[in-house]
Every structure is written in C-alpha cells, then in structure tokens.
PDB file of N, CA and C in Angstrom:
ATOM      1  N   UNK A   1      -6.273  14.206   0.676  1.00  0.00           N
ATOM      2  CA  UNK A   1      -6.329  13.584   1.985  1.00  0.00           C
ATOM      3  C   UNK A   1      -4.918  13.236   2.440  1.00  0.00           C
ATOM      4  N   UNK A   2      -4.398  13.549   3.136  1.00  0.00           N
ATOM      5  CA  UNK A   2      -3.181  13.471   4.263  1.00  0.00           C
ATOM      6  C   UNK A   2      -3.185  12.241   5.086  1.00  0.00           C
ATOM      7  N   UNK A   3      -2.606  10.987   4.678  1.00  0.00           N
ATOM      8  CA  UNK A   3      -2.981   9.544   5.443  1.00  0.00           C
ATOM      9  C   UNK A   3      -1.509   9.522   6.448  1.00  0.00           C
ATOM     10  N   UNK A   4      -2.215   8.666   7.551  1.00  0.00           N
ATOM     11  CA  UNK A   4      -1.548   8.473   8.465  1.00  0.00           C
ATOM     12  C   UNK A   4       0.077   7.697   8.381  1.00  0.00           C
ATOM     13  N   UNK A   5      -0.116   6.900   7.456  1.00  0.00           N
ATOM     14  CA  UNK A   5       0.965   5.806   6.968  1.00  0.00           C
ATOM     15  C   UNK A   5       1.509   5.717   5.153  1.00  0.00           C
ATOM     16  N   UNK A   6       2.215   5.579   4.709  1.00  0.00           N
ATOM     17  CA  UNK A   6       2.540   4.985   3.387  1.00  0.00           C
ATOM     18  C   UNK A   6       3.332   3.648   3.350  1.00  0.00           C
ATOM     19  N   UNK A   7       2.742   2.831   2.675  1.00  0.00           N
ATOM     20  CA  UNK A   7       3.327   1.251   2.261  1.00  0.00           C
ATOM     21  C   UNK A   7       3.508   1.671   0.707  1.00  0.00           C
ATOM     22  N   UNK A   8       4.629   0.538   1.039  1.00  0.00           N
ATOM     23  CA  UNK A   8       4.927   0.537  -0.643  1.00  0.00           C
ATOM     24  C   UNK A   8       5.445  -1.188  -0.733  1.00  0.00           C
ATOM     25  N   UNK A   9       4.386  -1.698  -1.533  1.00  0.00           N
ATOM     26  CA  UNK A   9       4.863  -3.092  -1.714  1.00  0.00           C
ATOM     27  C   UNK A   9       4.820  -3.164  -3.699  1.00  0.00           C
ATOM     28  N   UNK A  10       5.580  -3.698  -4.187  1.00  0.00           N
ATOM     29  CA  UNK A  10       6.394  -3.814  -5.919  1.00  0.00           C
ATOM     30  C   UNK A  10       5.857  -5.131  -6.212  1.00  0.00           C
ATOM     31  N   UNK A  11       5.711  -6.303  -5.103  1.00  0.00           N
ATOM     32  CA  UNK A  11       5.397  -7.676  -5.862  1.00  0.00           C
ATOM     33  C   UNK A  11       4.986  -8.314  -4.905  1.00  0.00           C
ATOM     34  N   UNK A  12       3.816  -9.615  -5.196  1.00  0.00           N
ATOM     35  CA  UNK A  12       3.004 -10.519  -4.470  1.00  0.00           C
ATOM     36  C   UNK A  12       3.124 -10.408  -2.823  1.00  0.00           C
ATOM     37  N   UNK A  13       4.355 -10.928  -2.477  1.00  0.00           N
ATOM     38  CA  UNK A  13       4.776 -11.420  -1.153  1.00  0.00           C
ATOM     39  C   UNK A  13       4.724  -9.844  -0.305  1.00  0.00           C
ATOM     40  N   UNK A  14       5.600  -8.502  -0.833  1.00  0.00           N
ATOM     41  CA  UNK A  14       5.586  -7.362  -0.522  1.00  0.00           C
ATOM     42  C   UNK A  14       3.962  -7.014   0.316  1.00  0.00           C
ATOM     43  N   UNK A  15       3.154  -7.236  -0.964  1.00  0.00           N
ATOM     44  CA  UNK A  15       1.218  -6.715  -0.816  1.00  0.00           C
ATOM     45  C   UNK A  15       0.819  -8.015   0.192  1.00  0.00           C
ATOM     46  N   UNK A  16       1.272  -8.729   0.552  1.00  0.00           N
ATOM     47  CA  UNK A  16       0.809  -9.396   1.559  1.00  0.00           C
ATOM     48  C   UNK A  16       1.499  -9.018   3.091  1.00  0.00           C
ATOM     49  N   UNK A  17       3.090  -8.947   2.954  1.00  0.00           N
ATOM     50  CA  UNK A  17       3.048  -8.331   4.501  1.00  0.00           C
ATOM     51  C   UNK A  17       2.667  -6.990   4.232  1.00  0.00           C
ATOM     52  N   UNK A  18       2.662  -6.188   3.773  1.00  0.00           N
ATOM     53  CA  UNK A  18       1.934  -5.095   3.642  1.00  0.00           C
ATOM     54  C   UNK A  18       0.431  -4.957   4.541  1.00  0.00           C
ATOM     55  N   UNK A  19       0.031  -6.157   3.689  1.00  0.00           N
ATOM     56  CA  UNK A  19      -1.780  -5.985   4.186  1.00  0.00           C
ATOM     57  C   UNK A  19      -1.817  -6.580   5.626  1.00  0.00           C
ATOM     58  N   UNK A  20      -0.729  -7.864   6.157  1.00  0.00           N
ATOM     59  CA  UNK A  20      -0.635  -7.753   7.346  1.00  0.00           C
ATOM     60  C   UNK A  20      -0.390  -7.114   8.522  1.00  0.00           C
ATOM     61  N   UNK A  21       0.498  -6.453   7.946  1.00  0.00           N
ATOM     62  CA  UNK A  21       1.429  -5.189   8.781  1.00  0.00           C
ATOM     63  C   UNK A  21       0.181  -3.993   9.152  1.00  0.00           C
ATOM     64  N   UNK A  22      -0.787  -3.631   7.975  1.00  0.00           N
ATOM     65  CA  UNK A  22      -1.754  -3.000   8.706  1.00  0.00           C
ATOM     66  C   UNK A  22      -2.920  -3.818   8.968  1.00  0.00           C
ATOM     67  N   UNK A  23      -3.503  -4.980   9.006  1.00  0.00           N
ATOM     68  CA  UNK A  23      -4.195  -5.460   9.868  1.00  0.00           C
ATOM     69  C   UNK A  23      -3.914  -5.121  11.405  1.00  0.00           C
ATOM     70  N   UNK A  24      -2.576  -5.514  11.707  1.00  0.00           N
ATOM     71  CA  UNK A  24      -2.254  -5.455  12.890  1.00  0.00           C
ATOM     72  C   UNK A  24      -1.358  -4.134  13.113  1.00  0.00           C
ATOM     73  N   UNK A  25      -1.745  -3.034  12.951  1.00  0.00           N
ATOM     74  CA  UNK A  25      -1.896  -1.436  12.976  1.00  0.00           C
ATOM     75  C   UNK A  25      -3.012  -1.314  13.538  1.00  0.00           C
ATOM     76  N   UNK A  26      -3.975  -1.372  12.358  1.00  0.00           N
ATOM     77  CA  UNK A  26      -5.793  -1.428  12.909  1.00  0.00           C
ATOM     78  C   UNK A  26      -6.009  -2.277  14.195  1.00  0.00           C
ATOM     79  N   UNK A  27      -5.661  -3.035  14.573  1.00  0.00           N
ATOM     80  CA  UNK A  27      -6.006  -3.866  15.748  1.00  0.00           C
ATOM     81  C   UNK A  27      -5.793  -2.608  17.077  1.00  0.00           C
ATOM     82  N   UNK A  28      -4.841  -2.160  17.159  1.00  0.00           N
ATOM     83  CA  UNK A  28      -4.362  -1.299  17.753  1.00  0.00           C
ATOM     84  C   UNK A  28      -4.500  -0.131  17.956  1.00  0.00           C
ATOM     85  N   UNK A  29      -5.204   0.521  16.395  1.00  0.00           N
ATOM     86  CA  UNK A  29      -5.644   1.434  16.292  1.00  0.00           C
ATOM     87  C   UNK A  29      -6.566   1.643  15.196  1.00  0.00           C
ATOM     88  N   UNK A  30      -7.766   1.421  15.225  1.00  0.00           N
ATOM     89  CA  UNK A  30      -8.850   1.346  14.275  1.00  0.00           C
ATOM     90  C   UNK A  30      -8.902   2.627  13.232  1.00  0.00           C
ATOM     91  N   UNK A  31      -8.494   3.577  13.765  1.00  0.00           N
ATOM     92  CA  UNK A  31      -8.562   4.823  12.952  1.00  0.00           C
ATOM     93  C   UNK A  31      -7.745   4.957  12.082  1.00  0.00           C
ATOM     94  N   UNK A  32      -6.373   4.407  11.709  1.00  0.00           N
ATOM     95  CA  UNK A  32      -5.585   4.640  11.148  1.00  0.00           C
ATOM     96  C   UNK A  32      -6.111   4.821  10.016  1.00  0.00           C
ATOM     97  N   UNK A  33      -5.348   6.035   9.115  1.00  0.00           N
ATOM     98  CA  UNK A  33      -5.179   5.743   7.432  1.00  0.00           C
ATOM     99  C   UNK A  33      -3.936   5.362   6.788  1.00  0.00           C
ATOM    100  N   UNK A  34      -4.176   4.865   5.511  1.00  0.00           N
ATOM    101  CA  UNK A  34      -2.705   4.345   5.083  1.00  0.00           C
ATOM    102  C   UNK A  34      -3.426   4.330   3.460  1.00  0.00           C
ATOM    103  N   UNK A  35      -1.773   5.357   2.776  1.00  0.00           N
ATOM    104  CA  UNK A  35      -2.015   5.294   1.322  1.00  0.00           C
ATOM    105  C   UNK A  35      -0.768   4.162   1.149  1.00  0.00           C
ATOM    106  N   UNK A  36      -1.050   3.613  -0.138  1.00  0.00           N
ATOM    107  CA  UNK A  36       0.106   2.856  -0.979  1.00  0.00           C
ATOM    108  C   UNK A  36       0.142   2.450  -2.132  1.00  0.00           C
ATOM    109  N   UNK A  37       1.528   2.231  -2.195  1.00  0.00           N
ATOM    110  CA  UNK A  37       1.547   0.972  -3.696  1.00  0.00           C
ATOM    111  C   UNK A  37       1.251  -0.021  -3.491  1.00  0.00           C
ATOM    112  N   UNK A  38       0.568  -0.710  -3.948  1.00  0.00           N
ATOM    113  CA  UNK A  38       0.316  -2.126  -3.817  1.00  0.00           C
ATOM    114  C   UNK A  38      -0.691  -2.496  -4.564  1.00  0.00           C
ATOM    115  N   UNK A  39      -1.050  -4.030  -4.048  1.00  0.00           N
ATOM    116  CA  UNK A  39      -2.273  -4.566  -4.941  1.00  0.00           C
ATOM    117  C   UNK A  39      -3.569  -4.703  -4.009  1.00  0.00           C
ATOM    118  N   UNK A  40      -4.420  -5.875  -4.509  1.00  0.00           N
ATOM    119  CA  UNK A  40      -5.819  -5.772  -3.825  1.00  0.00           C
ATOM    120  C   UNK A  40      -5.805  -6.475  -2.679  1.00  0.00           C
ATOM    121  N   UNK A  41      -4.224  -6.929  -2.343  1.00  0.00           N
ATOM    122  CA  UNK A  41      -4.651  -7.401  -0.699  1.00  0.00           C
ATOM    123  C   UNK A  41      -4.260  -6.165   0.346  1.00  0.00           C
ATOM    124  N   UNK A  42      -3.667  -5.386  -0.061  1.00  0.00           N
ATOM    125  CA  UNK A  42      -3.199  -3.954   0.134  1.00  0.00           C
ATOM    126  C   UNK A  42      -4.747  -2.899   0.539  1.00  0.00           C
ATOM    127  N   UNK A  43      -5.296  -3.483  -0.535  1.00  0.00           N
ATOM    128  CA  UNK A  43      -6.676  -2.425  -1.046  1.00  0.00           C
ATOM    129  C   UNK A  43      -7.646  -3.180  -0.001  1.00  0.00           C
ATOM    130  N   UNK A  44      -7.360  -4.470   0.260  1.00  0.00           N
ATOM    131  CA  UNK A  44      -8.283  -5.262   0.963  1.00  0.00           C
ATOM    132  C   UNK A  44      -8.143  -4.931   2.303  1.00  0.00           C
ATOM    133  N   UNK A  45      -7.181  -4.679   3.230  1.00  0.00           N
ATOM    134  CA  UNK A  45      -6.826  -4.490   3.892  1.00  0.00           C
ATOM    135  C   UNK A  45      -7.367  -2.839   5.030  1.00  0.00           C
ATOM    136  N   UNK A  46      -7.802  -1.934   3.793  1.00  0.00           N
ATOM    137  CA  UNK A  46      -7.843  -0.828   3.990  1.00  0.00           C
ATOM    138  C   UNK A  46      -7.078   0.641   3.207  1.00  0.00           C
ATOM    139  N   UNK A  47      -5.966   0.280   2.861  1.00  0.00           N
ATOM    140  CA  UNK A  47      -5.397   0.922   2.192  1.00  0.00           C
ATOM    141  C   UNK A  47      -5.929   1.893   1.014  1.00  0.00           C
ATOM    142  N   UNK A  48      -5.821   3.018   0.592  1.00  0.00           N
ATOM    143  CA  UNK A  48      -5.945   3.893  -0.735  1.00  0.00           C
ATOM    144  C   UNK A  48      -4.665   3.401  -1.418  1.00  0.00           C
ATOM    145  N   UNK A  49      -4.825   3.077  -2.536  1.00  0.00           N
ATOM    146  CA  UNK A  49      -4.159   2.494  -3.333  1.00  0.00           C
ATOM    147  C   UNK A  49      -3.849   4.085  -4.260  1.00  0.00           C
ATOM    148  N   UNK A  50      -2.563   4.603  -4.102  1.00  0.00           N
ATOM    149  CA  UNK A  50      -2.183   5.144  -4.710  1.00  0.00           C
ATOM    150  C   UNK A  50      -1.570   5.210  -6.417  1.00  0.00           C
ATOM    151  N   UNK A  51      -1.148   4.010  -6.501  1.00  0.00           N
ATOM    152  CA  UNK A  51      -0.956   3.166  -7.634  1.00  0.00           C
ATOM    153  C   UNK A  51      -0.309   1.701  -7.500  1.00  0.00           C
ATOM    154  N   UNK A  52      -0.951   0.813  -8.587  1.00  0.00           N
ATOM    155  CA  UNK A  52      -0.944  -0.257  -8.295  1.00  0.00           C
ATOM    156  C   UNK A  52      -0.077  -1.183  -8.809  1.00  0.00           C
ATOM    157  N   UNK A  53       0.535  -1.948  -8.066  1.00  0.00           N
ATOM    158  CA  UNK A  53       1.771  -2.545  -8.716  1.00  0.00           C
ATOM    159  C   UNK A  53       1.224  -4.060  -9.242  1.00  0.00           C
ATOM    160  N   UNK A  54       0.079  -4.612  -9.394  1.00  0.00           N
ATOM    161  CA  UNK A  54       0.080  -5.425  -9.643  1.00  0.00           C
ATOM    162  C   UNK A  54       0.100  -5.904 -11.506  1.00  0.00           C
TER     163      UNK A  54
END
C-alpha cells in the first residue's frame, strides 16, 4: 500500500505531535493515509505503524 504521508516520531513527545499533526490533516481531509514510526498514539490516530519506536 502506497500511503499518502510518512511520520517518523523516535520518543513520547515526537508520537504525540505526530498523532496531532494528523488529527488535524484528517480534519481537512478525511481520506488521508499515513505510514510511520511511532507508537500507539501514532497508531491511535490512524496511522500504519510501520515500526514501532516505543
């Protein structure tokens, strides 16, 4: 699958603007996809968790 976006957050604070940054993506645009690194607020968010830094 070919996603629209990649995040890459390494530690706590990172996976949180992360998961904000696409909340308010989705607001804007509901369709978006987005793979990343990150953790489960990342994953919570919407994200495919490519691998997980937590």
């Amino acid at each position: 699958m070919i996603s629209d976006l990649f995040m890459s957050a390494g530690e706590a604070s990172g996976d949180l603007e992360a998961a904000l940054l696409l909340d308010a993506i989705r607001a804007i645009r509901p369709a978006v996809t987005c793979a990343a690194i990150g953790s489960e607020r990342v994953r919570a968010a919407g994200a495919t968790i490519t691998a997980d830094s937590s």
